[in-house]
N, C-alpha and C. Protein backbone atom coordinates (compact mmCIF):
# COMPACT_ATOMS: atom_id res chain seq x y z
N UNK A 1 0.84 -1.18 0.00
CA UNK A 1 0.00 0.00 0.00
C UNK A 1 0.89 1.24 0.00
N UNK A 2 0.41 2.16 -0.76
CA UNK A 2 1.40 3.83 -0.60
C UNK A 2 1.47 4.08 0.81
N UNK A 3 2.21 4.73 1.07
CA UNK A 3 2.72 5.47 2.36
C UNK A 3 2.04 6.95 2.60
N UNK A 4 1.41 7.05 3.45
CA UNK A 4 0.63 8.73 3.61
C UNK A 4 1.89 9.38 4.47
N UNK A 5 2.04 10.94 3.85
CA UNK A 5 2.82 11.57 4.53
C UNK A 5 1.88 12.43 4.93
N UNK A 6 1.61 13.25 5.76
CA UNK A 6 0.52 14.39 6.19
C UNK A 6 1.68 15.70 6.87
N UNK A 7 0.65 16.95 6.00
CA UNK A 7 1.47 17.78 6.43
C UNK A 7 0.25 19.22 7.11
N UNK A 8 -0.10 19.01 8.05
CA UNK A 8 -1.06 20.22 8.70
C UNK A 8 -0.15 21.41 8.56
N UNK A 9 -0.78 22.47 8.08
CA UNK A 9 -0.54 23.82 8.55
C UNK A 9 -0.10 24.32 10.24
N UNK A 10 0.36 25.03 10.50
CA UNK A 10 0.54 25.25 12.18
C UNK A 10 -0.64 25.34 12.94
N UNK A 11 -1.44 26.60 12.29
CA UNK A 11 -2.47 27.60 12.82
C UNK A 11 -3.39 26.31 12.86
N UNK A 12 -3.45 25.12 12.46
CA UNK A 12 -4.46 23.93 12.18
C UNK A 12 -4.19 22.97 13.06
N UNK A 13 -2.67 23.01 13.81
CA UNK A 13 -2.60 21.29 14.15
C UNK A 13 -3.42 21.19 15.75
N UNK A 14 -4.10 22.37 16.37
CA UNK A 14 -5.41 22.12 17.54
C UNK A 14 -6.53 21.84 16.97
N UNK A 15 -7.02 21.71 15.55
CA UNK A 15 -8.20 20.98 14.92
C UNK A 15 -7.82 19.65 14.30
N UNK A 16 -6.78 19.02 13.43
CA UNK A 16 -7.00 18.23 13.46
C UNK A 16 -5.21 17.14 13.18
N UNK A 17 -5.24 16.35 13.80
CA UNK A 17 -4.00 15.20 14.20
C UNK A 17 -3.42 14.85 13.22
N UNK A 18 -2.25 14.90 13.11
CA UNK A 18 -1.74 14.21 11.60
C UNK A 18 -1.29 12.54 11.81
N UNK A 19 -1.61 11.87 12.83
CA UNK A 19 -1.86 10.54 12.87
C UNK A 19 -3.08 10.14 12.88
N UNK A 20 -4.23 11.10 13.18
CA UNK A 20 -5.79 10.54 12.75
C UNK A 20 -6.11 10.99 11.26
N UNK A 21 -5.41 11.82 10.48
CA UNK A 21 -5.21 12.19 8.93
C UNK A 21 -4.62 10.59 8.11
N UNK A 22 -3.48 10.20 9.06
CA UNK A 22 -2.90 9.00 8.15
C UNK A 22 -3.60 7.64 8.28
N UNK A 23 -4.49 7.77 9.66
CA UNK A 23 -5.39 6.64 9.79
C UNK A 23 -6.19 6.85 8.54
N UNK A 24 -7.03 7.79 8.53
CA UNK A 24 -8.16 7.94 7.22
C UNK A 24 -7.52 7.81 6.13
N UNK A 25 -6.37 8.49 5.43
CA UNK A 25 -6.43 8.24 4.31
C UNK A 25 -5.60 6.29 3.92
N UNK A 26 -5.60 5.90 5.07
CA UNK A 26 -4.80 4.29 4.65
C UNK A 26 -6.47 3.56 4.86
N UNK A 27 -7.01 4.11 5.59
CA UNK A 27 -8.60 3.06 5.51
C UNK A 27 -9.33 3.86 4.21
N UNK A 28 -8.94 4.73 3.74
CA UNK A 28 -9.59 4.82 2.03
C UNK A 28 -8.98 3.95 1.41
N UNK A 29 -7.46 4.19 1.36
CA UNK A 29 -6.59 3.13 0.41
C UNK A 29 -6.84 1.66 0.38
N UNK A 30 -7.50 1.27 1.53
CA UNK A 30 -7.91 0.00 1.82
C UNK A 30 -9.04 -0.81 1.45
N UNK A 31 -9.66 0.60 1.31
CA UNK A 31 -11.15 0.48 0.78
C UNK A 31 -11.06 0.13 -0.24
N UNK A 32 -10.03 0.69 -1.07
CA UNK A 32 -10.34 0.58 -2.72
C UNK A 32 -8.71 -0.96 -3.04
N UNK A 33 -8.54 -1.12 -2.23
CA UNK A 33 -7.46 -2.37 -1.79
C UNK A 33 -6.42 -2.02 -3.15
N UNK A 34 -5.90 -0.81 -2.74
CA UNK A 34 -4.72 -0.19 -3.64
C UNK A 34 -3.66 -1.00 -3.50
N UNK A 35 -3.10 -1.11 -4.38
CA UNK A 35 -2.05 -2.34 -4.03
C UNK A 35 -0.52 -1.46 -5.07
N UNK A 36 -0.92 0.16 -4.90
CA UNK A 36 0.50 0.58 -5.80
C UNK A 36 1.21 1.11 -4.25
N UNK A 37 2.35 0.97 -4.70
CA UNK A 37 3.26 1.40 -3.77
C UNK A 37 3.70 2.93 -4.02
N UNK A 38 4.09 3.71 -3.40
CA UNK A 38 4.84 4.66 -3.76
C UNK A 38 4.31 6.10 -2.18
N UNK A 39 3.38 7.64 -2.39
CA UNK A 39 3.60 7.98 -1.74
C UNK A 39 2.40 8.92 -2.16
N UNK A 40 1.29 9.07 -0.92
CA UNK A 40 0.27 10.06 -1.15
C UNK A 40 0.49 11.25 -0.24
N UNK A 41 0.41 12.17 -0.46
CA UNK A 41 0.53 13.56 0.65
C UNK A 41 -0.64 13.91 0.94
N UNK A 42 -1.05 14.71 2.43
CA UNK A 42 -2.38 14.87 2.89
C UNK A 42 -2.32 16.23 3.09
N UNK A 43 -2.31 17.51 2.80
CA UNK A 43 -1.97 18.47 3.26
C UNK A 43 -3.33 19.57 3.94
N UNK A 44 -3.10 19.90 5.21
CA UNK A 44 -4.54 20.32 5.44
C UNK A 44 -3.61 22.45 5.85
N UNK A 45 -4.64 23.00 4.69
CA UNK A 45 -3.80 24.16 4.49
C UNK A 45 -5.29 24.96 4.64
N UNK A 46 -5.09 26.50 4.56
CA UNK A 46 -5.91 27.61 4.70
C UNK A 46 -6.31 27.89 3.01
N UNK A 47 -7.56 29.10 3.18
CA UNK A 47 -8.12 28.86 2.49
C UNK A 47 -7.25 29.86 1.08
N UNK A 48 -6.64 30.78 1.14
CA UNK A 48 -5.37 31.51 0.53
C UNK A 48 -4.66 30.50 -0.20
N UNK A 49 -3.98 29.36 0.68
CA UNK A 49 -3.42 28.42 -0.44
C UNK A 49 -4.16 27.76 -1.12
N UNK A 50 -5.33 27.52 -0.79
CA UNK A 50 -6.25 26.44 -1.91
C UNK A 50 -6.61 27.18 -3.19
N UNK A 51 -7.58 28.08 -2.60
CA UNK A 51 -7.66 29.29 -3.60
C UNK A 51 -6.62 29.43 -5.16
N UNK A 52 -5.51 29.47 -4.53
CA UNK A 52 -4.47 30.27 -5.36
C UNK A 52 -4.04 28.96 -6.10
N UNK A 53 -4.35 27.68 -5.55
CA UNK A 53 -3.41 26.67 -6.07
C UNK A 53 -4.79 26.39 -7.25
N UNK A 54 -5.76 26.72 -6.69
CA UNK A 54 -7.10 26.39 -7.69
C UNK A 54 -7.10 27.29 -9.08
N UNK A 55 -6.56 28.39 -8.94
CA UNK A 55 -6.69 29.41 -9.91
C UNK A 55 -5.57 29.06 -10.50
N UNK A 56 -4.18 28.43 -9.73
CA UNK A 56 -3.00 28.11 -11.12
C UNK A 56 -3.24 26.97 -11.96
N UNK A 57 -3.70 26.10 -11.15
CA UNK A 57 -3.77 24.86 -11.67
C UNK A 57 -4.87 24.37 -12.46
N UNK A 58 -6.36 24.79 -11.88
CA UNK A 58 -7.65 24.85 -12.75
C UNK A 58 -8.26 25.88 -13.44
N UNK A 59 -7.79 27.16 -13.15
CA UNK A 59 -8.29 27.92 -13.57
C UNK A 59 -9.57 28.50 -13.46
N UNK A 60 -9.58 28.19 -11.86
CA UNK A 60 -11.07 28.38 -11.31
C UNK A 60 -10.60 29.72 -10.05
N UNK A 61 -11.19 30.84 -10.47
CA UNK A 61 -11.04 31.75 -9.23
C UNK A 61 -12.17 31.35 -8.30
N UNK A 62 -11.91 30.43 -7.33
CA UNK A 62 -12.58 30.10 -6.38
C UNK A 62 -12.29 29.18 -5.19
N UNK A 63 -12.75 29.61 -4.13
CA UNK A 63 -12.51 28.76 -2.87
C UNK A 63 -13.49 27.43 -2.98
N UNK A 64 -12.46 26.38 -2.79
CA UNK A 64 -12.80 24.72 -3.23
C UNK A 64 -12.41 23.94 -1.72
N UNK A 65 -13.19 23.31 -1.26
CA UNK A 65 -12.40 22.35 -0.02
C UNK A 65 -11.18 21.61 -0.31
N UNK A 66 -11.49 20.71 -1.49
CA UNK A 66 -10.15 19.36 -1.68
C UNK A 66 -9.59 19.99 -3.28
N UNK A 67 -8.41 19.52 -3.11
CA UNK A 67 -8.01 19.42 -4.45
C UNK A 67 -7.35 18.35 -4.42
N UNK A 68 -7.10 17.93 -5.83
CA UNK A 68 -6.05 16.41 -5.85
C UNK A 68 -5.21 16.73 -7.11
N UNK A 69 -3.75 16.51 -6.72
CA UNK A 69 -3.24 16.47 -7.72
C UNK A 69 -2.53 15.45 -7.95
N UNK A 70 -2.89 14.92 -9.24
CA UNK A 70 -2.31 13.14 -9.28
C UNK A 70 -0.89 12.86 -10.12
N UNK A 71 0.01 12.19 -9.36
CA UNK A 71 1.14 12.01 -10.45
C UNK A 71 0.69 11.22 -11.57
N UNK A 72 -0.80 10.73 -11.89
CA UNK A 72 -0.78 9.52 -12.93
C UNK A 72 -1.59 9.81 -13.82
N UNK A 73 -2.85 10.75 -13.21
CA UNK A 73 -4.29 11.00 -13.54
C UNK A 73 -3.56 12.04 -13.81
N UNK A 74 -4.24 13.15 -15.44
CA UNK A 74 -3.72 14.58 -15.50
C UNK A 74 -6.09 15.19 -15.38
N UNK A 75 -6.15 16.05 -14.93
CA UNK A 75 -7.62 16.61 -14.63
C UNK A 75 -7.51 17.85 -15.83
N UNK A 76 -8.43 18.38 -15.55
CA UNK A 76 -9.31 19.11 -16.27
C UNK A 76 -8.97 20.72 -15.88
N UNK A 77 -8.39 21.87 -17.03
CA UNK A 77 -7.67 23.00 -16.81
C UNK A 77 -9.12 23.76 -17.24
N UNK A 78 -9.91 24.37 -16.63
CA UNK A 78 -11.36 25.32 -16.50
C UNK A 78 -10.67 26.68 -17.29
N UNK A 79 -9.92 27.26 -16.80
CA UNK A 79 -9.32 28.62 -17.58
C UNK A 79 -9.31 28.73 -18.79
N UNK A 80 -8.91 30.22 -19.10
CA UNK A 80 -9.38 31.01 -20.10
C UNK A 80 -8.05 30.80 -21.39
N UNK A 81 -7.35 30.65 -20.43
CA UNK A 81 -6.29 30.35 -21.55
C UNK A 81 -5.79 29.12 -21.48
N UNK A 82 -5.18 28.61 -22.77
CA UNK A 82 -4.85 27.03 -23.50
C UNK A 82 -4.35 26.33 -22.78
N UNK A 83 -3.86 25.98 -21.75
CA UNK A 83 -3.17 25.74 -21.27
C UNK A 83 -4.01 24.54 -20.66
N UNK A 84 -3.37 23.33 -20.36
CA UNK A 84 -3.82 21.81 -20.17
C UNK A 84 -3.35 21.36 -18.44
N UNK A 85 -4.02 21.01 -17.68
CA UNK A 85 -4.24 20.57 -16.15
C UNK A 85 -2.70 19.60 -16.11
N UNK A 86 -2.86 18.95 -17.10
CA UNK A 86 -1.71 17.83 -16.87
C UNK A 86 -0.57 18.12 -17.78
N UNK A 87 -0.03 19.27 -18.00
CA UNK A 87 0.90 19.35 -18.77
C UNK A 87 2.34 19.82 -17.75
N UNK A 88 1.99 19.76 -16.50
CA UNK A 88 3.09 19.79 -15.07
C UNK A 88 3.97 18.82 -14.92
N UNK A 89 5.26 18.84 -14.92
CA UNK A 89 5.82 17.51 -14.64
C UNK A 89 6.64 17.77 -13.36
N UNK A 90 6.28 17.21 -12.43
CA UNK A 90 6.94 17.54 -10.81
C UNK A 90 8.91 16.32 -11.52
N UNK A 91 9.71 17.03 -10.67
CA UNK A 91 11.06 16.57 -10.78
C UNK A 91 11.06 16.31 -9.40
N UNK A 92 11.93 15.12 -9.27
CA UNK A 92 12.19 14.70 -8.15
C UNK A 92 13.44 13.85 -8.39
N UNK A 93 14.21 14.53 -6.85
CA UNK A 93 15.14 13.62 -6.86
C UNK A 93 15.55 12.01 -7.10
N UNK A 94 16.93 11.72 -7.39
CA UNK A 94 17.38 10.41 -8.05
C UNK A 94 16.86 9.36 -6.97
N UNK A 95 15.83 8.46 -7.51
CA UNK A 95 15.98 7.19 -7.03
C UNK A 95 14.40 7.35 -6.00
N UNK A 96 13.70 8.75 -6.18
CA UNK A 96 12.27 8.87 -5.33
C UNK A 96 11.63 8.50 -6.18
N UNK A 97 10.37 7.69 -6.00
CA UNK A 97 9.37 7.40 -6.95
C UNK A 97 8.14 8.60 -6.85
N UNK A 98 7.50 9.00 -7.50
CA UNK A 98 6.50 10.11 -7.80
C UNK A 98 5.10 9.50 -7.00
N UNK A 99 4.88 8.24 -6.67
CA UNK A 99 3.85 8.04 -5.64
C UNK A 99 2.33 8.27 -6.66
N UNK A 100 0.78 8.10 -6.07
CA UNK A 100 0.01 9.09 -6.01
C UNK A 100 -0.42 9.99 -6.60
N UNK A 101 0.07 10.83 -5.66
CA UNK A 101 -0.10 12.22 -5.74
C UNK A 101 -0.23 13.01 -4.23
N UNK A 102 -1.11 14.07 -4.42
CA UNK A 102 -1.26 14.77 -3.23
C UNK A 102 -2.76 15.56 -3.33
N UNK A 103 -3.15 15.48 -1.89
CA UNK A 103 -4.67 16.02 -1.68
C UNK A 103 -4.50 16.92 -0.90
N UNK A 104 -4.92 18.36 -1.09
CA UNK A 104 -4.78 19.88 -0.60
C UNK A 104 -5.71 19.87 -0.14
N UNK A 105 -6.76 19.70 1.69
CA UNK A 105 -7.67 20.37 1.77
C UNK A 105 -8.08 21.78 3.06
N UNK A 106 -8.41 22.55 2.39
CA UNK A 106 -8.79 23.73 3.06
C UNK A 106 -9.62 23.18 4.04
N UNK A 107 -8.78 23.85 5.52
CA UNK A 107 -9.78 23.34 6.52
C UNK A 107 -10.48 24.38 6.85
N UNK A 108 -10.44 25.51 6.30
CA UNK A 108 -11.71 26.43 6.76
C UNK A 108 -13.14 26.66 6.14
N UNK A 109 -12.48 26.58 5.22
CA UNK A 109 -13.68 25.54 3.67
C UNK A 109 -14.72 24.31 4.29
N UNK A 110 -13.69 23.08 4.99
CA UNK A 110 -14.36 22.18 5.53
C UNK A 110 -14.83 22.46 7.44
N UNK A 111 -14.41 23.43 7.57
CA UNK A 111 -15.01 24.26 8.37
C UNK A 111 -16.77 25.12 8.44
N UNK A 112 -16.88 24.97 7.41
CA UNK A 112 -18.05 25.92 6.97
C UNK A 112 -18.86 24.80 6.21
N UNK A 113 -18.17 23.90 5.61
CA UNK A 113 -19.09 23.15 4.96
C UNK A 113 -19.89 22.26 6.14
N UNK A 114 -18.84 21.93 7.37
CA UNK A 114 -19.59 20.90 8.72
C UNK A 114 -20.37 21.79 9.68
N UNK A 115 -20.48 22.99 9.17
CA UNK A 115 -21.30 23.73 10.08
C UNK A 115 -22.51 23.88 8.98
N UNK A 116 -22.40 23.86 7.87
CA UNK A 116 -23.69 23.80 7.15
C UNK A 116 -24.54 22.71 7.12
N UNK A 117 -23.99 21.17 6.81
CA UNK A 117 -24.50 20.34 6.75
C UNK A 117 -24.91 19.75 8.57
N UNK A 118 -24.14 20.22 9.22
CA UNK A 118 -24.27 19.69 10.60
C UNK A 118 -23.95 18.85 11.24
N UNK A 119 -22.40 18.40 11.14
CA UNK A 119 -21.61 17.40 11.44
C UNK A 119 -20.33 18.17 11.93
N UNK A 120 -19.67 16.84 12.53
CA UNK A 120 -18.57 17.62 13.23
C UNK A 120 -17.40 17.79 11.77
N UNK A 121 -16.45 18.39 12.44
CA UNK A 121 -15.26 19.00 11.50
C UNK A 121 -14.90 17.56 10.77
N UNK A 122 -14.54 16.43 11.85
CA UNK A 122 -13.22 15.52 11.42
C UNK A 122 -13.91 14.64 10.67
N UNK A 123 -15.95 14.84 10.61
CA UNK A 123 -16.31 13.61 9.94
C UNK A 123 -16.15 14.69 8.60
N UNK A 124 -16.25 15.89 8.04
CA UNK A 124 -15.82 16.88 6.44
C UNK A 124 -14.53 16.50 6.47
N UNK A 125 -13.55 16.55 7.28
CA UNK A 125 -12.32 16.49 6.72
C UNK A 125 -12.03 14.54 6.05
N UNK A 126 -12.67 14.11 7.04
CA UNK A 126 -12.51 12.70 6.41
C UNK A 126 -12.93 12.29 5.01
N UNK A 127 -14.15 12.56 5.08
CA UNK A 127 -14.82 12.86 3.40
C UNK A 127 -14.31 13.25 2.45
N UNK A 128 -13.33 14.67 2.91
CA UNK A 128 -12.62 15.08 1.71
C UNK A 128 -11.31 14.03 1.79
N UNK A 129 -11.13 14.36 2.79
CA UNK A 129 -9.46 13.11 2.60
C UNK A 129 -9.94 12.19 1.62
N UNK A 130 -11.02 11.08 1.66
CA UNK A 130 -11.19 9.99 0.80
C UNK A 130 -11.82 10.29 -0.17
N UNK A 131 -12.58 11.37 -0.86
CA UNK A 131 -12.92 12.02 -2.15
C UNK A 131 -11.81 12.40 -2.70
N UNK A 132 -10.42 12.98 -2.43
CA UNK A 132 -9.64 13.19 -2.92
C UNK A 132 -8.62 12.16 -3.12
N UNK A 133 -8.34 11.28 -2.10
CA UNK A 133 -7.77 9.79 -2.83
C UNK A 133 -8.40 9.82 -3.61
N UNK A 134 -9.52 9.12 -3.79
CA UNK A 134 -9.94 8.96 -5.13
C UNK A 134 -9.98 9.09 -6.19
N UNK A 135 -10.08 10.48 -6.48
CA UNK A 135 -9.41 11.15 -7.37
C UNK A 135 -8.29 10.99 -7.96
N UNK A 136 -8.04 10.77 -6.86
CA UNK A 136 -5.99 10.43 -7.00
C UNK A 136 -5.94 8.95 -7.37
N UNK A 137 -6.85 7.83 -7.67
CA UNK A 137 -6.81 6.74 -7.87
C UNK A 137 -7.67 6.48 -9.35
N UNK A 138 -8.28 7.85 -9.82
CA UNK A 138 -8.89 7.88 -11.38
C UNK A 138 -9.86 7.81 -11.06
N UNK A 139 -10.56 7.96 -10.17
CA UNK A 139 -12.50 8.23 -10.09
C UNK A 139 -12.55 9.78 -10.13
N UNK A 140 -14.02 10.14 -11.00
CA UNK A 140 -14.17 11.05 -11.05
C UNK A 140 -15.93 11.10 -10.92
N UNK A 141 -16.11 12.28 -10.98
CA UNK A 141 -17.91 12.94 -10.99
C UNK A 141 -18.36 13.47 -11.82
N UNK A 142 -17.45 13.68 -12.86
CA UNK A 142 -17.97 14.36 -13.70
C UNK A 142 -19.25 14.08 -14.53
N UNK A 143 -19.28 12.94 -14.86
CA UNK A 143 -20.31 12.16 -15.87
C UNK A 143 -21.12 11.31 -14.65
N UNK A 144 -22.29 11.52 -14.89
CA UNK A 144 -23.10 10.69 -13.68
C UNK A 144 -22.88 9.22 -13.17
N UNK A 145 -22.36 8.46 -13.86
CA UNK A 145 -22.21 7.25 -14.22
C UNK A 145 -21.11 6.98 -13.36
N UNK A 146 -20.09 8.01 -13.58
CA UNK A 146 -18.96 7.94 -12.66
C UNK A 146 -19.17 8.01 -11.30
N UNK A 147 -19.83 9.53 -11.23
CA UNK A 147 -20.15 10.09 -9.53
C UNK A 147 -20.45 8.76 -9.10
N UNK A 148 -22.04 8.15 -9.64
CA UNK A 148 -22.20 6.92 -8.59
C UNK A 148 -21.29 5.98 -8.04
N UNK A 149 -20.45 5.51 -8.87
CA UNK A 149 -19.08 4.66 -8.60
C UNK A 149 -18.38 5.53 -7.65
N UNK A 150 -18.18 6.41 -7.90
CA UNK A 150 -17.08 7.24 -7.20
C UNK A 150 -17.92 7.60 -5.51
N UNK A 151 -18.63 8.08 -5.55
CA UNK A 151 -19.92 8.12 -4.52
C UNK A 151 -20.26 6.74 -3.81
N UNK A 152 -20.33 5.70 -4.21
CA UNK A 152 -20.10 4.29 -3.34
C UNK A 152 -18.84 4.50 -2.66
N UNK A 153 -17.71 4.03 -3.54
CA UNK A 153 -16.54 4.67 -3.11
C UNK A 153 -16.15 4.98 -1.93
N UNK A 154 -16.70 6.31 -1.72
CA UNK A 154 -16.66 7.16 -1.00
C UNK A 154 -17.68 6.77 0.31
N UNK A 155 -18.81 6.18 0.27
CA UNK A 155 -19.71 5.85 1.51
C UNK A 155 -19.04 5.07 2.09
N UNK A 156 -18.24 4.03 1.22
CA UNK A 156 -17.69 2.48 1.69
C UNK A 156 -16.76 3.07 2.62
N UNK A 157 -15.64 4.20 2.23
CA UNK A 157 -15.02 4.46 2.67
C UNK A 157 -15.19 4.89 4.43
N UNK A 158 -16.26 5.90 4.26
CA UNK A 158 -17.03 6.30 5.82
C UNK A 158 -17.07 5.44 6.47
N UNK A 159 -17.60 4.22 6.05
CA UNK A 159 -18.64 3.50 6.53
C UNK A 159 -16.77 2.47 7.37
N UNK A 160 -16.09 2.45 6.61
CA UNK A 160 -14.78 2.05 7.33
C UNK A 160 -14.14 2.54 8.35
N UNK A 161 -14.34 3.45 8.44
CA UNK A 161 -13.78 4.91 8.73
C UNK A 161 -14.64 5.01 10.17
N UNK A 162 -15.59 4.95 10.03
CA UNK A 162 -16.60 4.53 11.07
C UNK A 162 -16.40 3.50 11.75
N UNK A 163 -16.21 2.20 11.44
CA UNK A 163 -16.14 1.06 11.71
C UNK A 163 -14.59 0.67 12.93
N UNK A 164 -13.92 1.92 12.07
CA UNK A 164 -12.11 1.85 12.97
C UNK A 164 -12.50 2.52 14.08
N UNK A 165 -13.69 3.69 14.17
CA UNK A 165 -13.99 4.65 15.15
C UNK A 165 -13.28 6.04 14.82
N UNK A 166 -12.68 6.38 13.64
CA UNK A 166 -12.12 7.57 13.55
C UNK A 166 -12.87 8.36 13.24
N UNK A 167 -14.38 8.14 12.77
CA UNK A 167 -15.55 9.30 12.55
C UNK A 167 -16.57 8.52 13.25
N UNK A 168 -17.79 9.87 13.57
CA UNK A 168 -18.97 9.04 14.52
C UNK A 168 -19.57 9.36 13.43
């Protein structure tokens, strides 16, 4: 199974644990019984970096909870100019494998989203953690057909997630 590295922001690490971050995203990976090796990143950042990473990379001026960016999967560039989502090639040092990818989510974003729907913080942040694996594993929503797949997915995942006790 990949290795989760998690990297909380400072101003973040009294909301949420970066060993209850690596629990969730290895019971997604489990869910979907990933069997690639290499290296997923969890990064739980403010809403300034999501933002900005959304507008370079998608071309969406807008505040988004998750993003995923996949070393394997290239996504979909929304902007105005030509320019293609997967035309990035990350360099990495001799002998690291490229892993994954990495899932960016704004915890003030998922802040506002668990006060809307009416759940606590860590059961939004979990959701996004394993919506964004996913992503990072080639499921998508775009086409209805998908969402549902991708949307099981994603319950199975809770419903694990639940089951370990890391969300009520």
């Amino acid at each position: 199974m990949a290795r989760v590295q998690v990297q909380v922001f400072d101003e973040f690490l009294v909301s949420v644990e970066a060993g209850w971050l690596t629990s969730v995203a290895e019971t997604a990976l489990c869910v979907e019984e990933c069997e690639q090796e290499g290296l997923i990143s969890v990064v739980i950042a403010d809403d300034e970096t999501v933002s900005g990473l959304n507008i370079d990379h998608r071309g969406l001026e807008t505040t988004t909870d998750v993003l995923s960016f996949s070393n394997v999967h290239s996504g979909t560039y929304y902007g105005t100019d030509s320019r293609d989502a997967g035309v990035f090639d990350f360099v990495l040092p001799p002998g690291h494998q490229s892993g994954l990818g990495e899932v960016i989510i704004s915890l003030p974003q998922a802040e506002r989203q668990a006060e809307e729907v009416g759940h606590s913080l860590l059961n939004e942040v979990a959701a996004l953690v394993a919506h964004g694996i996913f992503h990072l594993l080639g499921y998508d929503h775009e086409v209805e057909s998908d969402a549902v797949v991708m949307q099981t997915k994603e319950i199975d995942a809770r419903d694990a997630m639940r089951k370990n006790g890391l969300i009520d």
